[in-house]
N, C-alpha and C. Protein backbone atom coordinates (compact mmCIF):
# COMPACT_ATOMS: atom_id res chain seq x y z
N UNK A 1 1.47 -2.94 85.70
CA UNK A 1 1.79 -3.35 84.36
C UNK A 1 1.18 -2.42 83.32
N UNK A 2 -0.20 -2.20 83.78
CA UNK A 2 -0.61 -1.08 82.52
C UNK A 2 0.02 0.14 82.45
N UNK A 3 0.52 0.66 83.59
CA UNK A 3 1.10 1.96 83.60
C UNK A 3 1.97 1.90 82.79
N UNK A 4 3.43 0.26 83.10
CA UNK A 4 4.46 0.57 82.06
C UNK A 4 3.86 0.58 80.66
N UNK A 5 2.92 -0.06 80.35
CA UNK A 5 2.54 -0.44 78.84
C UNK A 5 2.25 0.64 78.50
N UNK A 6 1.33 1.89 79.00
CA UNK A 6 0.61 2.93 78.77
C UNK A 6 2.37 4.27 78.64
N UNK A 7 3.20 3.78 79.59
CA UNK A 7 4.49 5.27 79.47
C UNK A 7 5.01 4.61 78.74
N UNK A 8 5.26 3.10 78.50
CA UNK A 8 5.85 3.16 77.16
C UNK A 8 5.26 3.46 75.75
N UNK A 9 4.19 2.99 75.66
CA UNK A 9 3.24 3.72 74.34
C UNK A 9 3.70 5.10 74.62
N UNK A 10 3.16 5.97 75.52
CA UNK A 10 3.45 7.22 75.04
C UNK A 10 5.23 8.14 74.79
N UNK A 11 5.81 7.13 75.59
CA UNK A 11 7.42 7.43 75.35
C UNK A 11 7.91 7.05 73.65
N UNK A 12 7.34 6.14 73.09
CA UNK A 12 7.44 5.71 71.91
C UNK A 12 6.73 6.73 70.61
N UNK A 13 5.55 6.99 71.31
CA UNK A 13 4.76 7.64 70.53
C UNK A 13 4.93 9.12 70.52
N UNK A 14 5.84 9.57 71.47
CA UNK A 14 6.69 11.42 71.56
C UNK A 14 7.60 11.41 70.26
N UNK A 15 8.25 9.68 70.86
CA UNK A 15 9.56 9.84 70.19
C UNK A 15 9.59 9.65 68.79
N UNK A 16 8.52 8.82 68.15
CA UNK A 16 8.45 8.93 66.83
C UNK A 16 8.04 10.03 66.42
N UNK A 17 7.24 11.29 66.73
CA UNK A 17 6.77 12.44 66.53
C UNK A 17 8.15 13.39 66.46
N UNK A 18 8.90 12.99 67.49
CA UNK A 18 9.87 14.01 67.64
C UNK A 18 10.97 13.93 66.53
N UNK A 19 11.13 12.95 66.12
CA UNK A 19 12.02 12.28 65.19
C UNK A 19 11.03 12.33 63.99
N UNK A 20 9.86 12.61 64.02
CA UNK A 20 9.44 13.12 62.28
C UNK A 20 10.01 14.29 62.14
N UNK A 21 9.82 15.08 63.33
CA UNK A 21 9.60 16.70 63.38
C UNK A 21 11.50 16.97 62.98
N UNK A 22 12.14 16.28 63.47
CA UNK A 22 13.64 17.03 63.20
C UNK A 22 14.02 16.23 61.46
N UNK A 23 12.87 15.06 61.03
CA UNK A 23 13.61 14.77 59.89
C UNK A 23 12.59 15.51 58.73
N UNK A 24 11.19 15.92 58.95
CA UNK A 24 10.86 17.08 58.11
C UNK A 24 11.60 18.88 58.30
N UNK A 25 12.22 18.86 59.65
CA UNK A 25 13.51 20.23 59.19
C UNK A 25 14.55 20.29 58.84
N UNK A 26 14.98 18.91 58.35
CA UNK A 26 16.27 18.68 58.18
C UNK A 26 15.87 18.75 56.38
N UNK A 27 14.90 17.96 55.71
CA UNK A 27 14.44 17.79 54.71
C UNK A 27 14.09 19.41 54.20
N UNK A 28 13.46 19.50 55.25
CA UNK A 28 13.14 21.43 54.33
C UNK A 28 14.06 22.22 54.54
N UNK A 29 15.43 22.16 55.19
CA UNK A 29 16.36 22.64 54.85
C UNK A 29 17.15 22.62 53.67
N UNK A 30 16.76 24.03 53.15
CA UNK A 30 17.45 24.02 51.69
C UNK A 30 19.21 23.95 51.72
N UNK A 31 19.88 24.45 52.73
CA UNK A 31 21.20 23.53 52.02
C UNK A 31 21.30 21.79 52.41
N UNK A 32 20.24 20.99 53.04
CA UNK A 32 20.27 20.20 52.53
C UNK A 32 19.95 19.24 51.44
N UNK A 33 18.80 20.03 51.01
CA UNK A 33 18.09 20.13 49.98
C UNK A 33 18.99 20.21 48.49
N UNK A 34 20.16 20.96 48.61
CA UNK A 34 20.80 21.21 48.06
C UNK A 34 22.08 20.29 47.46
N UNK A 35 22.33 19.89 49.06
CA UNK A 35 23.08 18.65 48.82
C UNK A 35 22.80 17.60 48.11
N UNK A 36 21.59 16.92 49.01
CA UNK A 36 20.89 15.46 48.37
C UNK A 36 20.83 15.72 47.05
N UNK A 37 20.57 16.92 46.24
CA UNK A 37 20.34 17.06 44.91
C UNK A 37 21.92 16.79 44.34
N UNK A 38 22.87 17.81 44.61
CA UNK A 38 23.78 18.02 43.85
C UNK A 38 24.53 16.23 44.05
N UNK A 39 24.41 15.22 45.32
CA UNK A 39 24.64 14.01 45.72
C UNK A 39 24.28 13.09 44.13
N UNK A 40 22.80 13.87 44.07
CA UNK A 40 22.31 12.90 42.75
C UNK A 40 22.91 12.69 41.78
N UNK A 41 22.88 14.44 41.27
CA UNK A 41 23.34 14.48 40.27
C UNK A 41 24.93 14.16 39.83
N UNK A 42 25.55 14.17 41.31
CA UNK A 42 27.34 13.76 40.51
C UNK A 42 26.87 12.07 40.75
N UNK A 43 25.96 11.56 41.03
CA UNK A 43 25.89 10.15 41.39
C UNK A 43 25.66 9.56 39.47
N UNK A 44 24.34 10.28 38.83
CA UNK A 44 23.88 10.52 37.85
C UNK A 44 25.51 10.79 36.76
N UNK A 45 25.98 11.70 36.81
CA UNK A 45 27.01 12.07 36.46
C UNK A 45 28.42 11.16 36.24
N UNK A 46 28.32 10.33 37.32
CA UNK A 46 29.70 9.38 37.47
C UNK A 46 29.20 7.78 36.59
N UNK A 47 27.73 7.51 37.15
CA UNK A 47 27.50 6.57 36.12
C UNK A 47 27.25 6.76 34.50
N UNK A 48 26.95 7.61 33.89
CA UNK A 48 27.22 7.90 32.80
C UNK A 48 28.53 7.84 32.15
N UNK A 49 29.71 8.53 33.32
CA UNK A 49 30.79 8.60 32.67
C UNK A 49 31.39 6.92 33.17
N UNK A 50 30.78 6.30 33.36
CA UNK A 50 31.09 4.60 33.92
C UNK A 50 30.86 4.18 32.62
N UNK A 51 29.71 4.46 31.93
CA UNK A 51 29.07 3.94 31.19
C UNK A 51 29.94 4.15 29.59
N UNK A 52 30.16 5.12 30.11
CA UNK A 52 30.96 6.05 28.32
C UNK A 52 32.20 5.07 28.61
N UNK A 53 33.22 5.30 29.85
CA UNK A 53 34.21 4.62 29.84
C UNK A 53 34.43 2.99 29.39
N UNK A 54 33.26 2.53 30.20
CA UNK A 54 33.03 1.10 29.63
C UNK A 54 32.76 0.84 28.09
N UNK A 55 32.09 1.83 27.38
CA UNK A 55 31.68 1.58 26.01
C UNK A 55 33.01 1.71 24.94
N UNK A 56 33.55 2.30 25.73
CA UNK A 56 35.29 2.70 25.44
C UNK A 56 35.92 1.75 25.21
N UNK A 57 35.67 0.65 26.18
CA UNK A 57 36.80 0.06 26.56
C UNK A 57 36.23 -1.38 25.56
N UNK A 58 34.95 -1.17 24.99
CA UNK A 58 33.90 -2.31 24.60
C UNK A 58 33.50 -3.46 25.56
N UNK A 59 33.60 -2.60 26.73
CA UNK A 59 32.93 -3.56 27.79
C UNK A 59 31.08 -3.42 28.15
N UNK A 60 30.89 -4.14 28.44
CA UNK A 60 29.01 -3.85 28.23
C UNK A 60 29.10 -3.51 29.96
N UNK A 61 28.41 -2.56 29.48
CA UNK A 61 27.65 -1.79 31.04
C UNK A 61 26.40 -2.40 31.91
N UNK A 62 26.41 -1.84 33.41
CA UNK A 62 25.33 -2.46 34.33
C UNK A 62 23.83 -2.43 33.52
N UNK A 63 24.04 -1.35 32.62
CA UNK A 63 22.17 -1.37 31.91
C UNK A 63 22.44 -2.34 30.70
N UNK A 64 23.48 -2.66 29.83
CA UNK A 64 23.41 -3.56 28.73
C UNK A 64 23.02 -5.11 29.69
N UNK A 65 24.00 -4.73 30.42
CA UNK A 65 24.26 -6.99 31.10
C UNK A 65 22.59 -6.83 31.10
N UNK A 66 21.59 -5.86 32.21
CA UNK A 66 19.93 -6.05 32.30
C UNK A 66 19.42 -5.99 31.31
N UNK A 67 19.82 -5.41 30.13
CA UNK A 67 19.02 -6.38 29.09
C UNK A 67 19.01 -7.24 28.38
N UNK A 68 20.50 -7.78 28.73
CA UNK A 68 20.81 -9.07 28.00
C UNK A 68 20.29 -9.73 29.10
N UNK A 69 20.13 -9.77 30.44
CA UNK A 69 19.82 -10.82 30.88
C UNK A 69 18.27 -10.79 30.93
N UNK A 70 17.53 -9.88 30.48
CA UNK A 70 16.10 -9.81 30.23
C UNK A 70 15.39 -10.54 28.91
N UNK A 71 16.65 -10.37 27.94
CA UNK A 71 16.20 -10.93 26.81
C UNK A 71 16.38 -12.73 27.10
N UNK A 72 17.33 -12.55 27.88
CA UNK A 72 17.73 -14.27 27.50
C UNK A 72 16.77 -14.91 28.50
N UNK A 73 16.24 -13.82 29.61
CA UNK A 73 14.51 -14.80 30.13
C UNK A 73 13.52 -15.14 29.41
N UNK A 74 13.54 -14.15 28.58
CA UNK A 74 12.36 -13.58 27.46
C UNK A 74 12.80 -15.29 26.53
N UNK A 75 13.71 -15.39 25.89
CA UNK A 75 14.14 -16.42 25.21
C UNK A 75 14.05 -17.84 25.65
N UNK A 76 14.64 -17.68 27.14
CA UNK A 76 14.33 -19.42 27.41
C UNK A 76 13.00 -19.63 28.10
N UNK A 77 11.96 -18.03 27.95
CA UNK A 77 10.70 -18.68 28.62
C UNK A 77 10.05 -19.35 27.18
N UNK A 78 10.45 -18.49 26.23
CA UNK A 78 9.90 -18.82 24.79
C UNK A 78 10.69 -20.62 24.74
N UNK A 79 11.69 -20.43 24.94
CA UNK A 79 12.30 -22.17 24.48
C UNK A 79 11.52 -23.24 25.67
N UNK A 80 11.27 -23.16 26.71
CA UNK A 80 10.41 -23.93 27.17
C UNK A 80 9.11 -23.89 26.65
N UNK A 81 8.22 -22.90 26.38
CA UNK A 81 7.02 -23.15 25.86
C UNK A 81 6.85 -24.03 24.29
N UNK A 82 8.17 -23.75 23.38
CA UNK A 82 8.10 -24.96 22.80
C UNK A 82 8.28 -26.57 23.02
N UNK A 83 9.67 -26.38 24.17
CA UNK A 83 9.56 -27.79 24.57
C UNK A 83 8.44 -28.13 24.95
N UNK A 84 7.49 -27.74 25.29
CA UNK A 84 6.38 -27.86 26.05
C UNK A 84 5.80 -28.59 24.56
N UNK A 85 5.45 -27.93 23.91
CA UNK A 85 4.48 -28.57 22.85
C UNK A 85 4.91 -29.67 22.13
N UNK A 86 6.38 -29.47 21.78
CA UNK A 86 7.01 -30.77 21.19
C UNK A 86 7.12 -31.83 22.28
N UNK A 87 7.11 -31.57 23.58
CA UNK A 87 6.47 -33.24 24.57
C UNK A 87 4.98 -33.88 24.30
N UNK A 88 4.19 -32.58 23.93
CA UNK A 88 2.41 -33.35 23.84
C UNK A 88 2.45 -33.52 22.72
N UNK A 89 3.29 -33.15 21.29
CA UNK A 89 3.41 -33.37 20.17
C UNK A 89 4.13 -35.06 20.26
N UNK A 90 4.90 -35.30 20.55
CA UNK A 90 5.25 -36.62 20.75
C UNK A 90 4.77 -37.73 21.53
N UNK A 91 3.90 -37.26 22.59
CA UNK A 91 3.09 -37.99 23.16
C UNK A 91 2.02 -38.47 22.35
N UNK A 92 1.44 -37.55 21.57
CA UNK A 92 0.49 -37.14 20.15
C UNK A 92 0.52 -39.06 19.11
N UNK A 93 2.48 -38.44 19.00
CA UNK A 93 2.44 -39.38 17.92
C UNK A 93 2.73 -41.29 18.58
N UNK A 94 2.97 -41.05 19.90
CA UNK A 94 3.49 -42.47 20.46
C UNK A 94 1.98 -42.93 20.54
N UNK A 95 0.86 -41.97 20.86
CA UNK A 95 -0.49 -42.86 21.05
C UNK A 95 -0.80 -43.14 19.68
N UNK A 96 -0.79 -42.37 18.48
CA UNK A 96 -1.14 -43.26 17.18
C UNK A 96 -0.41 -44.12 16.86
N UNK A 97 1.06 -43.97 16.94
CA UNK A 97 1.68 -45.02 16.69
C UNK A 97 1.86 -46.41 17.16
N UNK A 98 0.97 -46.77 18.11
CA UNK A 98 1.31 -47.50 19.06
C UNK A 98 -0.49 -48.47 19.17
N UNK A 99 -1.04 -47.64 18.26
CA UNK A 99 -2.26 -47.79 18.32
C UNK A 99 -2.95 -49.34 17.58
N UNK A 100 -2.56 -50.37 18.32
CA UNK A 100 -3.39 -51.86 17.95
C UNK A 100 -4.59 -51.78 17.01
N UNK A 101 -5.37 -51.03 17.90
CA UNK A 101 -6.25 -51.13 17.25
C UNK A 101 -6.73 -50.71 15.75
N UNK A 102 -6.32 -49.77 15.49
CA UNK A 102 -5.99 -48.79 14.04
C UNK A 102 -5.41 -50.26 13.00
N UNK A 103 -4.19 -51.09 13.75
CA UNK A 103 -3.85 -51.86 12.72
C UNK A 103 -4.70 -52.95 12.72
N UNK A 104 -4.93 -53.22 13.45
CA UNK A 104 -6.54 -54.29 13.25
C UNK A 104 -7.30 -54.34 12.34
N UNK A 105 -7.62 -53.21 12.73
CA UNK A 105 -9.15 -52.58 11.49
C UNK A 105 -8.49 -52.42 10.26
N UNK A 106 -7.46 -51.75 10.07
CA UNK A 106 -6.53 -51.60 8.78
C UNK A 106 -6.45 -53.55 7.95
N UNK A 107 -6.28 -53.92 9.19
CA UNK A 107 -5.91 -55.61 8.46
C UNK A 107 -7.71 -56.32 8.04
N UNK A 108 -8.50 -55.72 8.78
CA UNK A 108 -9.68 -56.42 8.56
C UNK A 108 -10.46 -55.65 7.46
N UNK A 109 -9.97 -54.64 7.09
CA UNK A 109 -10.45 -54.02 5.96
C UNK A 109 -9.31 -54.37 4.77
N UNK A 110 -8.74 -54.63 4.56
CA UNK A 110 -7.49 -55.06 3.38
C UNK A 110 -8.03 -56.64 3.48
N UNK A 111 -8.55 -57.30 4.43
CA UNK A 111 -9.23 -59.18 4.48
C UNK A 111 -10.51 -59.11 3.42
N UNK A 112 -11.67 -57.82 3.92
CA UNK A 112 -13.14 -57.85 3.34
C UNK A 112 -12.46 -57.32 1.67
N UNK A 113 -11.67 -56.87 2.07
CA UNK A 113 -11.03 -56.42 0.14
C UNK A 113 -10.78 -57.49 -0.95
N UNK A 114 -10.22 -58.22 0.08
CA UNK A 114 -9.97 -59.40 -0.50
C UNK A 114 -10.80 -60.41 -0.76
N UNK A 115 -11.67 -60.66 -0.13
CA UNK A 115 -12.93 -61.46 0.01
C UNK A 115 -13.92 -60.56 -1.18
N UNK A 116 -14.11 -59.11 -1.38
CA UNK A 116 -14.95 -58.86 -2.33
C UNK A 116 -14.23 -59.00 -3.81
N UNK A 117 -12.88 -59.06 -3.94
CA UNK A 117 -12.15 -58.90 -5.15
C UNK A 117 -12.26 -60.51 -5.98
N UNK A 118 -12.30 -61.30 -4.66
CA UNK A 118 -12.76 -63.03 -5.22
C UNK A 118 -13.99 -63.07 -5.78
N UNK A 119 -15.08 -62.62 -5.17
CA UNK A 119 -16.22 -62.33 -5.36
C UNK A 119 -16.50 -61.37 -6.67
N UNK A 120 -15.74 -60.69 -6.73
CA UNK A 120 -16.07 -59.79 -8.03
C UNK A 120 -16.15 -61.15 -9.49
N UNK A 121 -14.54 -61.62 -8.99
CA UNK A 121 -13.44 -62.16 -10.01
C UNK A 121 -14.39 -63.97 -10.44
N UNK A 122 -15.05 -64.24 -9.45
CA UNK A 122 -15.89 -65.38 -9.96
C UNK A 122 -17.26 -65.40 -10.85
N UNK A 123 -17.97 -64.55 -10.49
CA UNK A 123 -19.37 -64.03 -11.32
C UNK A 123 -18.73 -63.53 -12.44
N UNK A 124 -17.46 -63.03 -13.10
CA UNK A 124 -16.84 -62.63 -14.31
C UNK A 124 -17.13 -64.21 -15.36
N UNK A 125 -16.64 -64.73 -14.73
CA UNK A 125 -16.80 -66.21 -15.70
C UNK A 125 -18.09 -67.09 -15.79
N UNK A 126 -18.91 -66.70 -14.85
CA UNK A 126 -20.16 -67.57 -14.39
C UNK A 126 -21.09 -67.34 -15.62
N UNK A 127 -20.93 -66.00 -15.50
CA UNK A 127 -22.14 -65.43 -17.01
C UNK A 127 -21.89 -65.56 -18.30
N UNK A 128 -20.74 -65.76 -18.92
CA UNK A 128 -20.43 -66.47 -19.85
C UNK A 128 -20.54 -67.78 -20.22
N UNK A 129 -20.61 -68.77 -19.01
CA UNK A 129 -20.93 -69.87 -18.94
C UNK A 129 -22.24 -70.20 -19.46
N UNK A 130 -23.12 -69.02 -18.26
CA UNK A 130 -24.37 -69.68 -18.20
C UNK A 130 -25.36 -68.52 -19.71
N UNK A 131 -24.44 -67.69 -20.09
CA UNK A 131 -25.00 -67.78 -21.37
C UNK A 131 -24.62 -68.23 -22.61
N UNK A 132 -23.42 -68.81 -22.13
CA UNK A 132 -23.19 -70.15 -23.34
C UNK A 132 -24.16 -71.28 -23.47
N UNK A 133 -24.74 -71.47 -22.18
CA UNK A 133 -25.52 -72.94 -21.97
C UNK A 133 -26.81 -72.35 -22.82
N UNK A 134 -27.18 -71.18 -22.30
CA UNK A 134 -28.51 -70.30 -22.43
C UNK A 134 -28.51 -70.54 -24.24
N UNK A 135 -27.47 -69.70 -24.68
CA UNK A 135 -27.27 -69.99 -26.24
C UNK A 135 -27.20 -71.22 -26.62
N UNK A 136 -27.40 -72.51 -26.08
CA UNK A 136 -26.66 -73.18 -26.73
C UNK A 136 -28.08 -74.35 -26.82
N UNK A 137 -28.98 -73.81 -25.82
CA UNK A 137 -30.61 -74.25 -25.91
C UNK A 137 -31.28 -73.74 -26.25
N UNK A 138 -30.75 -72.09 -27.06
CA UNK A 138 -31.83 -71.46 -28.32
C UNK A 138 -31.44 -72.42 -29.84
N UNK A 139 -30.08 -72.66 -29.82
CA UNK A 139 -29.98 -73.34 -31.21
C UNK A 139 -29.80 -74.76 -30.88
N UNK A 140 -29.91 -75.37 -30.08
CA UNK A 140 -30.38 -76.64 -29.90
C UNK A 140 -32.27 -76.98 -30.39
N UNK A 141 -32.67 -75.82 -29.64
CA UNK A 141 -34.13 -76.58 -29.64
C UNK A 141 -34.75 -76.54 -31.27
């Protein structure tokens, strides 16, 4: 068993060597070198004139659609981050609004208002009274 494991490692390990070695002479071969380039450039060449043709025709090209569809991520990541705030913004207002207790205290402070405004409104008349009586046992006596 080790033997096969050991000739196949090294049958594998020729063959990837051997197959670098013919694809670095194939690569430093300048007319292929030549090719892959000139490949580019009519590749380079044909999408441009894709591009002109389409702008021609007022059709939006493979690079317009990517940035329209970049912007419109850009846009609905922005429109969720507001939904986002207008949910804790409304959550915001359902806990004050909803809030018992706030109207409680609101009612028990508008009650003591009322209770001091009686209180004001009775001692108004008391002292007139009681310095009518007061006056009225300086010129009596």
């Amino acid at each position: 068993m080790s033997d096969d494991t050991g000739l196949k490692g090294r049958v594998t390990r020729q063959s990837e060597e051997a197959i670098g070695k013919v694809a670095q002479g194939v690569l430093e071969n300048p007319v292929v070198t030549r090719a892959l380039s000139a490949a580019f450039e009519t590749r380079q060449r044909a999408s441009r004139a894709q591009e002109m043709a389409m702008g021609a025709l007022n059709l939006p090209s493979a690079g317009d659609l990517e940035r329209l569809t970049r912007r419109l991520r850009s846009v609905s990541q922005r429109l969720e981050t507001i939904e986002d705030g207008l949910d804790r913004l409304e959550q915001r207002i359902d806990q004050l609004g909803s809030s018992t207790a706030i109207d409680k205290r609101l009612a028990a402070i508008e009650a003591a208002l009322a209770r001091i405004e009686a209180t004001l409104q009775q001692p108004a008349s008391a002292p007139a009274a009681v310095a009518a009586e007061i006056g009225g046992e300086k010129h009596g006596d």
